[in-house]
PDB file of N, CA and C in Angstrom:
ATOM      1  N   UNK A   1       0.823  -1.194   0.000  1.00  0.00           N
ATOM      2  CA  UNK A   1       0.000   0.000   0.000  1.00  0.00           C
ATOM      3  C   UNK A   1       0.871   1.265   0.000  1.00  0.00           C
ATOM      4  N   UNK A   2       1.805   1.394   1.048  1.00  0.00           N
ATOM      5  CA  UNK A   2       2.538   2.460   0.748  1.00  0.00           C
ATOM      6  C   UNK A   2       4.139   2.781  -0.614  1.00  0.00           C
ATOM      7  N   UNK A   3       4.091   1.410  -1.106  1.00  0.00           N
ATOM      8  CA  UNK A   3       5.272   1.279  -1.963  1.00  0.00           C
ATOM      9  C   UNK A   3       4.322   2.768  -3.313  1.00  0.00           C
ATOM     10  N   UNK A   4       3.107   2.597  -3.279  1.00  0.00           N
ATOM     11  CA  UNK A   4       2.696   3.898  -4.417  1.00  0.00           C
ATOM     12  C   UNK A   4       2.785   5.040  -4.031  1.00  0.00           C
ATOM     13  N   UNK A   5       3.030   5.465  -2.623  1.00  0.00           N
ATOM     14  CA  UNK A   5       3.137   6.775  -2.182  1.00  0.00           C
ATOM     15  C   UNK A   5       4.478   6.968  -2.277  1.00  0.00           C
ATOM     16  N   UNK A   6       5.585   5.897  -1.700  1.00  0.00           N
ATOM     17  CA  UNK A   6       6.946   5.815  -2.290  1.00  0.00           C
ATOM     18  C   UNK A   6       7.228   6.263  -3.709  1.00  0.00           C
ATOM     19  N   UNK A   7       6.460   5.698  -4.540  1.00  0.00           N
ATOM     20  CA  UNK A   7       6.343   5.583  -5.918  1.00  0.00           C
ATOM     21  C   UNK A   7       6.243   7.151  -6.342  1.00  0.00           C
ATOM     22  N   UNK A   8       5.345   7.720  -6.227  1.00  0.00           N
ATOM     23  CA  UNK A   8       5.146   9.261  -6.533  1.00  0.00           C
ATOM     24  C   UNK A   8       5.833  10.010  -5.907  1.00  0.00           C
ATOM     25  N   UNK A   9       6.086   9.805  -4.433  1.00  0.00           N
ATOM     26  CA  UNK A   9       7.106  11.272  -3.711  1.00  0.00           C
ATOM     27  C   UNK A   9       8.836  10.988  -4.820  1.00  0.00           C
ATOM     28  N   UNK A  10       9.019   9.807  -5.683  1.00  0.00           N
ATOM     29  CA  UNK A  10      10.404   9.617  -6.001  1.00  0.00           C
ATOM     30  C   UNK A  10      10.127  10.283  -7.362  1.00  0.00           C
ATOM     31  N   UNK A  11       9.061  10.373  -8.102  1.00  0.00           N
ATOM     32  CA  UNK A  11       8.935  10.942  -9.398  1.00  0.00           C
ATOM     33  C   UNK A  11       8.729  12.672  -8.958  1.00  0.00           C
ATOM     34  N   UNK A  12       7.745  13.052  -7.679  1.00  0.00           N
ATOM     35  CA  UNK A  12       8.147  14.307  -7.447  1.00  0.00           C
ATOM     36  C   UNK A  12       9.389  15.153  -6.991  1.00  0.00           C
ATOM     37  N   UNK A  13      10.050  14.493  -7.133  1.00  0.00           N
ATOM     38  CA  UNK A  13      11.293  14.631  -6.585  1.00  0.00           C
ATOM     39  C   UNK A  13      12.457  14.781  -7.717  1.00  0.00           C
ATOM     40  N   UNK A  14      11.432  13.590  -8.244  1.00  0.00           N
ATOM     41  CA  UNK A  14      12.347  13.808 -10.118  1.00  0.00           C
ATOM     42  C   UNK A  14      11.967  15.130 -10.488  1.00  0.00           C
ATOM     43  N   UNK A  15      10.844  15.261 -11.074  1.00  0.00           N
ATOM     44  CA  UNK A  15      10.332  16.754 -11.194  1.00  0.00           C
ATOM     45  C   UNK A  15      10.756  18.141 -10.804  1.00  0.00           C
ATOM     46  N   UNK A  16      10.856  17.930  -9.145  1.00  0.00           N
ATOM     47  CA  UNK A  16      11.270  19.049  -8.253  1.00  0.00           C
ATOM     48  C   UNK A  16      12.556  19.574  -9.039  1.00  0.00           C
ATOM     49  N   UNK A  17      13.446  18.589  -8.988  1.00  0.00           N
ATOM     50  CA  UNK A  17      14.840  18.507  -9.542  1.00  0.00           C
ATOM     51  C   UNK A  17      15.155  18.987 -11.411  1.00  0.00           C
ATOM     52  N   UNK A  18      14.266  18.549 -12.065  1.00  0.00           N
ATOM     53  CA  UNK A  18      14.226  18.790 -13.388  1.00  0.00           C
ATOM     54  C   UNK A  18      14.129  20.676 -13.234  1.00  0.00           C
ATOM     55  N   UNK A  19      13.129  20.709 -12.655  1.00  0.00           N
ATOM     56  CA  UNK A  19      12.435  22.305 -12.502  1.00  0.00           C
ATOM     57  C   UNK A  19      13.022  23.091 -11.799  1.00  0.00           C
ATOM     58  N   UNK A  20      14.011  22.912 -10.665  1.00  0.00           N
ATOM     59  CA  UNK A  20      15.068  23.695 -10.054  1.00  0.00           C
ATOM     60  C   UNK A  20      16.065  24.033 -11.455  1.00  0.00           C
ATOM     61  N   UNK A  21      16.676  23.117 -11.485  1.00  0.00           N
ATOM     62  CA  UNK A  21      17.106  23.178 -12.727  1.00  0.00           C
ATOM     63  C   UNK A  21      17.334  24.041 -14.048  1.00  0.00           C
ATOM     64  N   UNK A  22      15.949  23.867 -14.443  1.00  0.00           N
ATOM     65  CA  UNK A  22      15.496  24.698 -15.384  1.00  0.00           C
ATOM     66  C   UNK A  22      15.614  26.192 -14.876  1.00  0.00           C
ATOM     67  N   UNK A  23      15.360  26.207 -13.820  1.00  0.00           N
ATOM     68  CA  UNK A  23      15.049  27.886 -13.342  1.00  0.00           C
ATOM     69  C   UNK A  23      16.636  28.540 -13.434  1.00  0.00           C
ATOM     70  N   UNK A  24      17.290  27.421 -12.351  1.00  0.00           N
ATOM     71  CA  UNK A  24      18.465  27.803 -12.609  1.00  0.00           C
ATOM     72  C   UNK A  24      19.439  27.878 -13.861  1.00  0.00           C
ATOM     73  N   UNK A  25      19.175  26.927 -14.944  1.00  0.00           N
ATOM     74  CA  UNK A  25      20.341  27.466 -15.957  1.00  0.00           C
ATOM     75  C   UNK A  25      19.490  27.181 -17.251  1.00  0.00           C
ATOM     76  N   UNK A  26      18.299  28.218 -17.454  1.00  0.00           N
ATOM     77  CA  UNK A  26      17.453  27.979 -18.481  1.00  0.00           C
ATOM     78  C   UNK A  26      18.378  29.072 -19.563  1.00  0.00           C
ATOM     79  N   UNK A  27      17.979  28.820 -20.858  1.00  0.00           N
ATOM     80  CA  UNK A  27      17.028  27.865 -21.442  1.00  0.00           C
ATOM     81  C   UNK A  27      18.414  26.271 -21.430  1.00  0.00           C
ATOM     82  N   UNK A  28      17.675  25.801 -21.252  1.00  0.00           N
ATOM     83  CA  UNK A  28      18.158  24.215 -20.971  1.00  0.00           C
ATOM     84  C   UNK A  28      17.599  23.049 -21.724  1.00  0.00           C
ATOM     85  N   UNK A  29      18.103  22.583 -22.553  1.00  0.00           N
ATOM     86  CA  UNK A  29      17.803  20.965 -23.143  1.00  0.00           C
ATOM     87  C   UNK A  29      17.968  20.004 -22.469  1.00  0.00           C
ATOM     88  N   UNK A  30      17.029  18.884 -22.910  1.00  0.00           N
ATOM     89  CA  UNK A  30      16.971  17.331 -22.720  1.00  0.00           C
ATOM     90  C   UNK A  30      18.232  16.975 -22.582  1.00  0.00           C
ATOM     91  N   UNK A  31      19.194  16.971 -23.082  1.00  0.00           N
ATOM     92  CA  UNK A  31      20.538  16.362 -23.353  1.00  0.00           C
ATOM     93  C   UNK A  31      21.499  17.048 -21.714  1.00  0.00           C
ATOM     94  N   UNK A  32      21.095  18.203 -21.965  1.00  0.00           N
ATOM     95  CA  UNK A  32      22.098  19.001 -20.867  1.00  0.00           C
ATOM     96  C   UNK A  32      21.267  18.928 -19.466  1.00  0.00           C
ATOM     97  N   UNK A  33      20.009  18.510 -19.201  1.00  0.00           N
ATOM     98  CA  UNK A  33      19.286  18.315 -18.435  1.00  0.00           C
ATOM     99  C   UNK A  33      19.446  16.854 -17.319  1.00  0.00           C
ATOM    100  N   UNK A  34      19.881  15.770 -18.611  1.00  0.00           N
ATOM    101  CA  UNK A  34      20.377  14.584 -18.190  1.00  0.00           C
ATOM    102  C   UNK A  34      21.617  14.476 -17.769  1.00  0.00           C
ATOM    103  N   UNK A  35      22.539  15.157 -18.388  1.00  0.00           N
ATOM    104  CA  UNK A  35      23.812  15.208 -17.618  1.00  0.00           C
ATOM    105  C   UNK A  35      24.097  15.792 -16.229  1.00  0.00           C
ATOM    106  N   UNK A  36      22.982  16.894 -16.504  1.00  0.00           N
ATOM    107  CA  UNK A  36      23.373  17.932 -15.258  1.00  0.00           C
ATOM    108  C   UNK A  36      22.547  16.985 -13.719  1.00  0.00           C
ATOM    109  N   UNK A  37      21.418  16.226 -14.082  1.00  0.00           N
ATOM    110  CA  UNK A  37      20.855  15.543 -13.074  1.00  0.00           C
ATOM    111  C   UNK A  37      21.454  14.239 -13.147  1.00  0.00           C
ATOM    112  N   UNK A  38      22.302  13.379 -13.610  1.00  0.00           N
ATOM    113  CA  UNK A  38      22.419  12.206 -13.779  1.00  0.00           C
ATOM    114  C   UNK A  38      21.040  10.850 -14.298  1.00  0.00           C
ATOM    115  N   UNK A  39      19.892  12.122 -15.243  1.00  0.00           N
ATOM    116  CA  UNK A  39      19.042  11.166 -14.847  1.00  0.00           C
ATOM    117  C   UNK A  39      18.855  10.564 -17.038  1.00  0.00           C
ATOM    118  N   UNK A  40      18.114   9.508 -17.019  1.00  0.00           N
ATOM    119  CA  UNK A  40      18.042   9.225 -18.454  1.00  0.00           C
ATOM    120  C   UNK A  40      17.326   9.915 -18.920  1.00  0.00           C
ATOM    121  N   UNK A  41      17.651  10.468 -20.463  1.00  0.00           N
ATOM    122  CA  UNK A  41      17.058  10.789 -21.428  1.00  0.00           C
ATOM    123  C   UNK A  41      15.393  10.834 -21.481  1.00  0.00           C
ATOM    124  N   UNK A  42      15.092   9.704 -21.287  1.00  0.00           N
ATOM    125  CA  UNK A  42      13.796   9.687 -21.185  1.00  0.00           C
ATOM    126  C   UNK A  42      12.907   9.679 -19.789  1.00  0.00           C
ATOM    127  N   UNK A  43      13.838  10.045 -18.957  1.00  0.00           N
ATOM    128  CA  UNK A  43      13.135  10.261 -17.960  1.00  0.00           C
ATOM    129  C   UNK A  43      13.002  11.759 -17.916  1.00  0.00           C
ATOM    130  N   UNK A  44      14.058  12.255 -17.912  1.00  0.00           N
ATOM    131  CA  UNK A  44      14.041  13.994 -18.302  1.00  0.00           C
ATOM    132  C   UNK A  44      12.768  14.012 -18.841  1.00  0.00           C
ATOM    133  N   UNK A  45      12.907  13.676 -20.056  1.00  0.00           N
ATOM    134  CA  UNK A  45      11.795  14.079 -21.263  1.00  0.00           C
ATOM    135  C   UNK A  45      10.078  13.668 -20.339  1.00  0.00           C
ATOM    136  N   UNK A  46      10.126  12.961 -19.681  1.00  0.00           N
ATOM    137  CA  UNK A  46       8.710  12.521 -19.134  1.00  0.00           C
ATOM    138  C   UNK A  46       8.561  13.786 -17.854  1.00  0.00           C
ATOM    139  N   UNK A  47       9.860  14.222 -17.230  1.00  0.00           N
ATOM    140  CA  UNK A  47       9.460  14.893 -16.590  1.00  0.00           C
ATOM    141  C   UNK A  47       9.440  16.462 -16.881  1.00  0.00           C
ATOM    142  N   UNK A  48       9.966  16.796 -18.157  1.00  0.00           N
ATOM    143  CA  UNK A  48       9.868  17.851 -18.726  1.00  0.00           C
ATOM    144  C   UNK A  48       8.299  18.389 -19.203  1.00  0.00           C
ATOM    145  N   UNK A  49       7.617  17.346 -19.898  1.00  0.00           N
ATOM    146  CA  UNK A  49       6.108  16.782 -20.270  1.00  0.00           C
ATOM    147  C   UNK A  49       5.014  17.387 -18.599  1.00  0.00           C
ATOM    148  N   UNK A  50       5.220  16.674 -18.006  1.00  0.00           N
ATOM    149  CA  UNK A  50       4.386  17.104 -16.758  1.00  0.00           C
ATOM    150  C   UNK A  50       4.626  18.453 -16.257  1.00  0.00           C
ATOM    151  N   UNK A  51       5.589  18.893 -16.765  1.00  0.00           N
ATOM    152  CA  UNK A  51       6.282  20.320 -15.573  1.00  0.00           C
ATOM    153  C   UNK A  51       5.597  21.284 -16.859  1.00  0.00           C
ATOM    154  N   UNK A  52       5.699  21.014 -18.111  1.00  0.00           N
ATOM    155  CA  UNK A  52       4.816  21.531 -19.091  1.00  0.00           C
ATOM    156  C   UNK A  52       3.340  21.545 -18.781  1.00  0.00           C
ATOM    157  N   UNK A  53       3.396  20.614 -18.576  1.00  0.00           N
ATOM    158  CA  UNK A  53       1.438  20.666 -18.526  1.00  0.00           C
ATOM    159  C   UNK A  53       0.717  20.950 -16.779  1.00  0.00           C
ATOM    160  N   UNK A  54       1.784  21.190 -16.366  1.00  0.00           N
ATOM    161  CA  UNK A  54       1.423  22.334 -15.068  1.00  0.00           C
ATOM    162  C   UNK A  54       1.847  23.343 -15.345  1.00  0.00           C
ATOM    163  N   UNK A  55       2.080  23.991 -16.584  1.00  0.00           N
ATOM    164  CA  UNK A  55       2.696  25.328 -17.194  1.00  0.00           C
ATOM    165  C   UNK A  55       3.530  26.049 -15.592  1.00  0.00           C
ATOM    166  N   UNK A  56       4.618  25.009 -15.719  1.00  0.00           N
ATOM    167  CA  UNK A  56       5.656  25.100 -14.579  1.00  0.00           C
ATOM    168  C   UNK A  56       7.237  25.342 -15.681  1.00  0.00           C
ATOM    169  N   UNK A  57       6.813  25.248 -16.850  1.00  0.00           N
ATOM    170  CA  UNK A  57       8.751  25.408 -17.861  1.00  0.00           C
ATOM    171  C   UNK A  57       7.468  25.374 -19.067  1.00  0.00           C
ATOM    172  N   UNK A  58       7.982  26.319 -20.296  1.00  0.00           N
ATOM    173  CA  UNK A  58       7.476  26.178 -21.408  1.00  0.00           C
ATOM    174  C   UNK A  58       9.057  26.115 -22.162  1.00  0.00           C
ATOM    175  N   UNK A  59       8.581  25.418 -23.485  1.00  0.00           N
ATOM    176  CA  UNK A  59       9.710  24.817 -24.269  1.00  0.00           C
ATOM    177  C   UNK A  59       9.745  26.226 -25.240  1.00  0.00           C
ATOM    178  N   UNK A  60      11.498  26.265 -25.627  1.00  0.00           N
ATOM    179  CA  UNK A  60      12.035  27.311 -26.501  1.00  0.00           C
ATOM    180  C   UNK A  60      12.714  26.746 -27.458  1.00  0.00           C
ATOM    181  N   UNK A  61      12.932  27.213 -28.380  1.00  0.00           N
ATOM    182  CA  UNK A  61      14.276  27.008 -29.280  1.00  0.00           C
ATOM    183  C   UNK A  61      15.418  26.411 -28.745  1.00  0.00           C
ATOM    184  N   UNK A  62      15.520  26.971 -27.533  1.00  0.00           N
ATOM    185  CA  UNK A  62      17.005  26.702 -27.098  1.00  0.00           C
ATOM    186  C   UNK A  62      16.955  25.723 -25.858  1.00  0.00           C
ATOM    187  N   UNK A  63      15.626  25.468 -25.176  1.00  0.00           N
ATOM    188  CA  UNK A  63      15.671  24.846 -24.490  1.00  0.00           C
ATOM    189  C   UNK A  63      14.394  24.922 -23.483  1.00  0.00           C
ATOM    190  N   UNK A  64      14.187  24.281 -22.168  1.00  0.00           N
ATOM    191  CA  UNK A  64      12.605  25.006 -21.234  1.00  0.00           C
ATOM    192  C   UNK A  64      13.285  25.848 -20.844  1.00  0.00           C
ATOM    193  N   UNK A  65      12.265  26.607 -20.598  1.00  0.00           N
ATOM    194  CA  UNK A  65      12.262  28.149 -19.420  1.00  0.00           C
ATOM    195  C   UNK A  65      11.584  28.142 -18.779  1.00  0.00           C
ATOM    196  N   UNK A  66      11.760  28.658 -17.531  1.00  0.00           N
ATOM    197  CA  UNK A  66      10.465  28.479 -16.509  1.00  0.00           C
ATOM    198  C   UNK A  66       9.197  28.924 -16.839  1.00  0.00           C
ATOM    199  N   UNK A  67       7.888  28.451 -16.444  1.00  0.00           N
ATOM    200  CA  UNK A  67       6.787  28.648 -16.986  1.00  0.00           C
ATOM    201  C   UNK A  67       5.954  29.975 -16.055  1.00  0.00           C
ATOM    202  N   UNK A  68       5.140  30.302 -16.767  1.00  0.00           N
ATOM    203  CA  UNK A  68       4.383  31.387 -15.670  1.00  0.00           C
ATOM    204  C   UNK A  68       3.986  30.644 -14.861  1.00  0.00           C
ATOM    205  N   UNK A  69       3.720  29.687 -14.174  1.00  0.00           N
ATOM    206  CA  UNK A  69       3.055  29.046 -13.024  1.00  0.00           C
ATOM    207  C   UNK A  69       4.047  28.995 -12.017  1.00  0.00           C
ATOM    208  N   UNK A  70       5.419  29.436 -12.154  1.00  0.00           N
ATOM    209  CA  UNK A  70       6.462  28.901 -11.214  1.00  0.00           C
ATOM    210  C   UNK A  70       5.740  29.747 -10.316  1.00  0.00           C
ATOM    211  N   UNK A  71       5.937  31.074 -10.364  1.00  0.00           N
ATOM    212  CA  UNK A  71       5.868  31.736  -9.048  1.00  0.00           C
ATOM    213  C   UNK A  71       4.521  31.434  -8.314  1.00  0.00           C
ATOM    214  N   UNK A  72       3.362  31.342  -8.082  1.00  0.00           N
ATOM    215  CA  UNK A  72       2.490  30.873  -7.729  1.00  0.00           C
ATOM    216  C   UNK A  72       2.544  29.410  -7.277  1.00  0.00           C
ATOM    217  N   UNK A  73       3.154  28.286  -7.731  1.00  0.00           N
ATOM    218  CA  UNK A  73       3.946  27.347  -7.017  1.00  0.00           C
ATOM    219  C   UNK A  73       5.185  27.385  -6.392  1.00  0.00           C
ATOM    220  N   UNK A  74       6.128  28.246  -5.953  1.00  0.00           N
ATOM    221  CA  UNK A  74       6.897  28.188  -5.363  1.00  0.00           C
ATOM    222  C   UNK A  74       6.272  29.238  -4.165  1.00  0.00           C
ATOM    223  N   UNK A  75       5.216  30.035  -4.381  1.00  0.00           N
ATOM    224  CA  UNK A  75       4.552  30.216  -3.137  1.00  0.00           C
ATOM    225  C   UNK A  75       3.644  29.237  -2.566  1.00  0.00           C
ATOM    226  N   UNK A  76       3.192  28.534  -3.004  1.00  0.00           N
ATOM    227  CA  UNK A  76       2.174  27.292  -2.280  1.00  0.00           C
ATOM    228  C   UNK A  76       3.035  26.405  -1.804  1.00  0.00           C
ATOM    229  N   UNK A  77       3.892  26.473  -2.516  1.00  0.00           N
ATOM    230  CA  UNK A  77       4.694  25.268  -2.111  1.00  0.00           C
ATOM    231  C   UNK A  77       4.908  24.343  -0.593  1.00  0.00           C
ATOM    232  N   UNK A  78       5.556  25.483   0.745  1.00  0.00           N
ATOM    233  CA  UNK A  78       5.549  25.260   2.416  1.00  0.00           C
ATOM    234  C   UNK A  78       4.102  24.810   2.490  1.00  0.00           C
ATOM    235  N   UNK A  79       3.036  25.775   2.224  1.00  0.00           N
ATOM    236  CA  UNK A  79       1.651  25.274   2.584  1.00  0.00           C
ATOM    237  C   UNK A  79       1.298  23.969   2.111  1.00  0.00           C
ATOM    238  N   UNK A  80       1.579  23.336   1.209  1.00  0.00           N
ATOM    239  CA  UNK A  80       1.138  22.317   0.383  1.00  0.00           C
ATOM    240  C   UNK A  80       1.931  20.771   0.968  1.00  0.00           C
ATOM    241  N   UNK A  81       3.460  21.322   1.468  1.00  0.00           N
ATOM    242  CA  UNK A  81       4.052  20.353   1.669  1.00  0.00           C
ATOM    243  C   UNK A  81       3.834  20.032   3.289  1.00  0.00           C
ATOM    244  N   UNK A  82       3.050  21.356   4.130  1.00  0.00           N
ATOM    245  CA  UNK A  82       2.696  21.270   5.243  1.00  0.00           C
ATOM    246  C   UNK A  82       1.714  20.210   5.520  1.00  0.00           C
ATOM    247  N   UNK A  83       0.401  20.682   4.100  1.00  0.00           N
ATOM    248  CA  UNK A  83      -0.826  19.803   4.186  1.00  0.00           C
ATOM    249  C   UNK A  83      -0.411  18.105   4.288  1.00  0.00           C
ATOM    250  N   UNK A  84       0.731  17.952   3.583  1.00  0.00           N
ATOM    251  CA  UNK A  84       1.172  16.549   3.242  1.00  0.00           C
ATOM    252  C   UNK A  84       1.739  16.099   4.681  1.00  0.00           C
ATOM    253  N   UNK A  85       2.460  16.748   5.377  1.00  0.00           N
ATOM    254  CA  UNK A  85       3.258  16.317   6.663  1.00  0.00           C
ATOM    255  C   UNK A  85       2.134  16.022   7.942  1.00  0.00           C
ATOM    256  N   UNK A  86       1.098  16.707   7.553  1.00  0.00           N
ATOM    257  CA  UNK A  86      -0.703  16.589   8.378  1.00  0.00           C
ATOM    258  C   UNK A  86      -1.003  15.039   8.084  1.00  0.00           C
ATOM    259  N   UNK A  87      -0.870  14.985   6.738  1.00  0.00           N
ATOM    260  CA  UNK A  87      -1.711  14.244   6.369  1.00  0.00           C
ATOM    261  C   UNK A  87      -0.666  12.560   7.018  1.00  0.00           C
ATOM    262  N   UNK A  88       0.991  12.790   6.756  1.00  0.00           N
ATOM    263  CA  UNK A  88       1.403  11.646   7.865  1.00  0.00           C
ATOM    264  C   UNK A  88       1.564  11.325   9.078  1.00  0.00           C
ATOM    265  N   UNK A  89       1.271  12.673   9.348  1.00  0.00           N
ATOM    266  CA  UNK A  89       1.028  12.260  11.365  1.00  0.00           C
ATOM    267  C   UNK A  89      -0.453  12.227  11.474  1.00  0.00           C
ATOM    268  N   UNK A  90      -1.645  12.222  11.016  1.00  0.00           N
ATOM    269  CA  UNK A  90      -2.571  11.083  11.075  1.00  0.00           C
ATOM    270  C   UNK A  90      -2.694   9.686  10.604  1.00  0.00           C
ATOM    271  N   UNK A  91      -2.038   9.621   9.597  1.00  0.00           N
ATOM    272  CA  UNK A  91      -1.583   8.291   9.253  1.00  0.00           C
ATOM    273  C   UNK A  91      -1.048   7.011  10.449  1.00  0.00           C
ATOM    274  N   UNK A  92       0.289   8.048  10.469  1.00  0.00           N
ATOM    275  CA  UNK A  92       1.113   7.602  12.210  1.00  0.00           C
ATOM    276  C   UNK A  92       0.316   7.379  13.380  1.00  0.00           C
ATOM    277  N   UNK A  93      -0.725   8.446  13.590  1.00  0.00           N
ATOM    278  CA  UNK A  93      -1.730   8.006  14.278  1.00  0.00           C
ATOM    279  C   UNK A  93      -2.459   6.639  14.802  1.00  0.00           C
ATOM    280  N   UNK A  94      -2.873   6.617  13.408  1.00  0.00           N
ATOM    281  CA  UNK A  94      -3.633   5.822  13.293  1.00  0.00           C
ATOM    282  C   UNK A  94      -3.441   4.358  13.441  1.00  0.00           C
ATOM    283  N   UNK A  95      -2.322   4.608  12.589  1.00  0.00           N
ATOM    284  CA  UNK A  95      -0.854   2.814  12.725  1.00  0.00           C
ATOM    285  C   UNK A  95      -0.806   2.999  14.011  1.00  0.00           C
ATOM    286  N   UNK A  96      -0.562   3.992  15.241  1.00  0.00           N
ATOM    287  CA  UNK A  96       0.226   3.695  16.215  1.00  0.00           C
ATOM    288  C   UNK A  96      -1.118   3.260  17.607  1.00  0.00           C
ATOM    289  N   UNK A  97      -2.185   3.263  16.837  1.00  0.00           N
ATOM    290  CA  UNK A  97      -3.549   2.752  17.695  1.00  0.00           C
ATOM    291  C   UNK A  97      -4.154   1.736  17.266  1.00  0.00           C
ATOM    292  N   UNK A  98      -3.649   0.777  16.051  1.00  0.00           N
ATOM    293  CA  UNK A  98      -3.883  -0.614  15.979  1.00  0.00           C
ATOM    294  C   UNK A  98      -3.377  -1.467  16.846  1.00  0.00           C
ATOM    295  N   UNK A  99      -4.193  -2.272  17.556  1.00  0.00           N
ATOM    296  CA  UNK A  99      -3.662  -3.693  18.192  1.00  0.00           C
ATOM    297  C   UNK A  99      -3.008  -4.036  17.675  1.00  0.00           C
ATOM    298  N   UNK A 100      -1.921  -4.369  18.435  1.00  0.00           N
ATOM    299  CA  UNK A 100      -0.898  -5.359  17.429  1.00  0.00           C
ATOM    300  C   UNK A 100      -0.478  -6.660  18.480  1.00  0.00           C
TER     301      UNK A 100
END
């Protein structure tokens, strides 16, 4: 059950990382994206795709650039990751009041 929450915090993380990235040494390609993260080709590219379609990096000639959505997510961001840290100490809770 929890190996899928594993599963997504490691692809957001991919993401996070693609999109720091980008901000920092845009405009930036696939190719220079993978080197600079150690990550494959096609993983870049999948996470370039999503960070697009949260208009978080739009694609250039020369490479992504950050998208108009950054700033509005890098302000939600503490709040959002707060809601998530809520959401595992009820979890913890809850595990820690099963009979065992």
């Amino acid at each position: 059950m929890l190996e899928h929450i594993g599963n997504e915090l490691d692809l957001t993380e991919r993401h996070l990382l693609v999109l720091k990235k980008v901000i920092e040494e845009s405009p930036i390609g696939i190719l220079k994206l993978a080197d600079v993260t150690g990550m494959q080709n096609h993983k870049v590219r999948y996470s370039l795709r999503v960070l697009e379609q949260a208009n978080l990096i739009k694609p250039s000639a020369q490479g992504a650039v950050p998208g108009d959505a950054v700033s509005k997510f890098l302000q939600d961001f503490e709040q959002e990751l707060e809601k998530i840290k809520n959401k595992v100490s009820r979890i913890r809770e809850i595990e820690a009041s099963i009979p065992k």
